[in-house]
Protein backbone atom coordinates (compact mmCIF):
# COMPACT_ATOMS: atom_id res chain seq x y z
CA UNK A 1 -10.19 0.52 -20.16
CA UNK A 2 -12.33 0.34 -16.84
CA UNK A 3 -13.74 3.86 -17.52
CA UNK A 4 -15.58 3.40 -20.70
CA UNK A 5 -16.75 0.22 -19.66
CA UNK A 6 -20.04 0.83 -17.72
CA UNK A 7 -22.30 -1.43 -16.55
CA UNK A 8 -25.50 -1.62 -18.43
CA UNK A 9 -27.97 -1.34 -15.52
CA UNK A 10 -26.62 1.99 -14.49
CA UNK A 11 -28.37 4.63 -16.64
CA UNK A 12 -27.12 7.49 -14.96
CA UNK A 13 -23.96 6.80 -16.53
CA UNK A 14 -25.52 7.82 -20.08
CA UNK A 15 -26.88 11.07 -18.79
CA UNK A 16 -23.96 13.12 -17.15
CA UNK A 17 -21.50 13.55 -19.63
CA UNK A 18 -24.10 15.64 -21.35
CA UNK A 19 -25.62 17.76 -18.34
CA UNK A 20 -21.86 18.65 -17.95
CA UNK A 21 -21.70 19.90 -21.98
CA UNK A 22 -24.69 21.92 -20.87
CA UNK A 23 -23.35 23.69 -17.59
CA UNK A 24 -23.54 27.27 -16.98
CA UNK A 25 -19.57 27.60 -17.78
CA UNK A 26 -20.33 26.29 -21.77
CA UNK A 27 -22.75 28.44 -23.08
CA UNK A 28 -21.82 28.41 -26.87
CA UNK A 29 -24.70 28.04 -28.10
CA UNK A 30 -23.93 25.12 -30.90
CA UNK A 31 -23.08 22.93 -27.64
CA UNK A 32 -25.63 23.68 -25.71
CA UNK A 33 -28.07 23.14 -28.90
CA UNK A 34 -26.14 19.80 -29.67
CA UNK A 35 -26.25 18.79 -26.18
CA UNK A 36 -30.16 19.84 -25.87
CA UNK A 37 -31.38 17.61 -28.20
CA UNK A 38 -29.09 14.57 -26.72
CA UNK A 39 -30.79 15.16 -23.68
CA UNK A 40 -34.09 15.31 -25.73
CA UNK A 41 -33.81 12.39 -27.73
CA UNK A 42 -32.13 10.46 -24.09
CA UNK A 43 -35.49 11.74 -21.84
CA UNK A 44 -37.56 9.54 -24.70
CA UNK A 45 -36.54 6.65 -22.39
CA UNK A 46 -38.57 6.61 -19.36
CA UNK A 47 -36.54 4.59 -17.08
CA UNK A 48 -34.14 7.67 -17.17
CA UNK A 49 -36.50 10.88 -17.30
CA UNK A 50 -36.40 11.31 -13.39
CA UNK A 51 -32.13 10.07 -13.62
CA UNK A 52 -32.03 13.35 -15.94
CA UNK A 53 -33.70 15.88 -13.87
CA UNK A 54 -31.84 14.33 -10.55
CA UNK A 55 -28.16 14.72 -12.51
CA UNK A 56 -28.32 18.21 -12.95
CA UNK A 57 -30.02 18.27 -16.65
CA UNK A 58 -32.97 20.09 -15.98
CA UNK A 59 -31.21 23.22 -14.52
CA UNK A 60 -28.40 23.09 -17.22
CA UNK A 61 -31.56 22.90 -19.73
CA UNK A 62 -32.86 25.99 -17.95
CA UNK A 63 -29.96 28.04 -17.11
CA UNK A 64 -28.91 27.59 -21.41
CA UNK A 65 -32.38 28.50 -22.50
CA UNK A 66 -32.60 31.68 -20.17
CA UNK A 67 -29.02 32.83 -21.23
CA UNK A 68 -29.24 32.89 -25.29
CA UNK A 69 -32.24 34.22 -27.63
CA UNK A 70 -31.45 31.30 -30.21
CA UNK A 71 -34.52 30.09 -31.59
CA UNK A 72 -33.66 26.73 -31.71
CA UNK A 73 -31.47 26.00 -28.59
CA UNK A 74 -35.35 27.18 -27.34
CA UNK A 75 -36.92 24.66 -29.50
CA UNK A 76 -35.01 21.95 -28.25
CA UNK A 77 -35.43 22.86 -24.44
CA UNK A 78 -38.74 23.60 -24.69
CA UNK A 79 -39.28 19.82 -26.05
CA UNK A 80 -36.88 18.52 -23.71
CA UNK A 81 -38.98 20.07 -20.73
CA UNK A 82 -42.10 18.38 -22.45
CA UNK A 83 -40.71 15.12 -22.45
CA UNK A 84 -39.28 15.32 -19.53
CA UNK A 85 -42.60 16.65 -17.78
CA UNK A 86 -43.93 13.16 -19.01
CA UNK A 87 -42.46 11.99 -15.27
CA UNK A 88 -44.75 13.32 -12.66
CA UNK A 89 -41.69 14.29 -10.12
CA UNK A 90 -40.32 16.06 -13.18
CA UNK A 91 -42.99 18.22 -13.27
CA UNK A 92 -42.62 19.72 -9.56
CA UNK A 93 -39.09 20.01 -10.51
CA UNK A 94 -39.62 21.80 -13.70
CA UNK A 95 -41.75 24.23 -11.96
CA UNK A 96 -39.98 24.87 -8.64
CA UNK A 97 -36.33 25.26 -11.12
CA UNK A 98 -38.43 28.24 -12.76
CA UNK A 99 -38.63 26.42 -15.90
CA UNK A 100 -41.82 28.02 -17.13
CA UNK A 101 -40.68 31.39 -17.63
């Protein structure tokens, strides 16, 4: 099948099924948790930190952690942002997307 067969230079590819999980039309919290740390543990590669925050990730990230009290959906954003602040484009990003508040 031509869909699930990606090529391996593209890492976009990895990143947008799971910034769609996190949208601001999903907000159970277990997906947005589950989907939270995927992006976490994903941002550990740098050659897609900036992909992440261009795809939509950061504001899903953002938009999930404003909208629930759940310590660890928090937890995981808050680490996510940190990792993802590691990229120095990220970090204009992360503050003009209100992500500090």
């Amino acid at each position: 099948n031509r869909v699930h067969k990606a090529p391996p230079s593209d890492d976009s590819l990895f990143a947008k099924p799971l910034v769609s999980g996190t949208s601001p039309n999903l907000f159970a919290v277990d997906l947005c948790g589950i989907a939270s740390a995927t992006l976490r543990h994903l941002a550990l590669n740098d050659r897609i930190k900036r992909k992440i925050t261009e795809d939509g990730g950061l504001l899903a990230l953002i938009e999930a952690a404003k909208k629930s009290r759940k310590q660890d959906l928090m937890l995981q954003t808050a680490e996510t942002l940190a990792i993802l602040a590691e990229h120095p484009e990220n970090q204009l990003s992360i503050v003009e997307d209100d992500g500090l508040r």
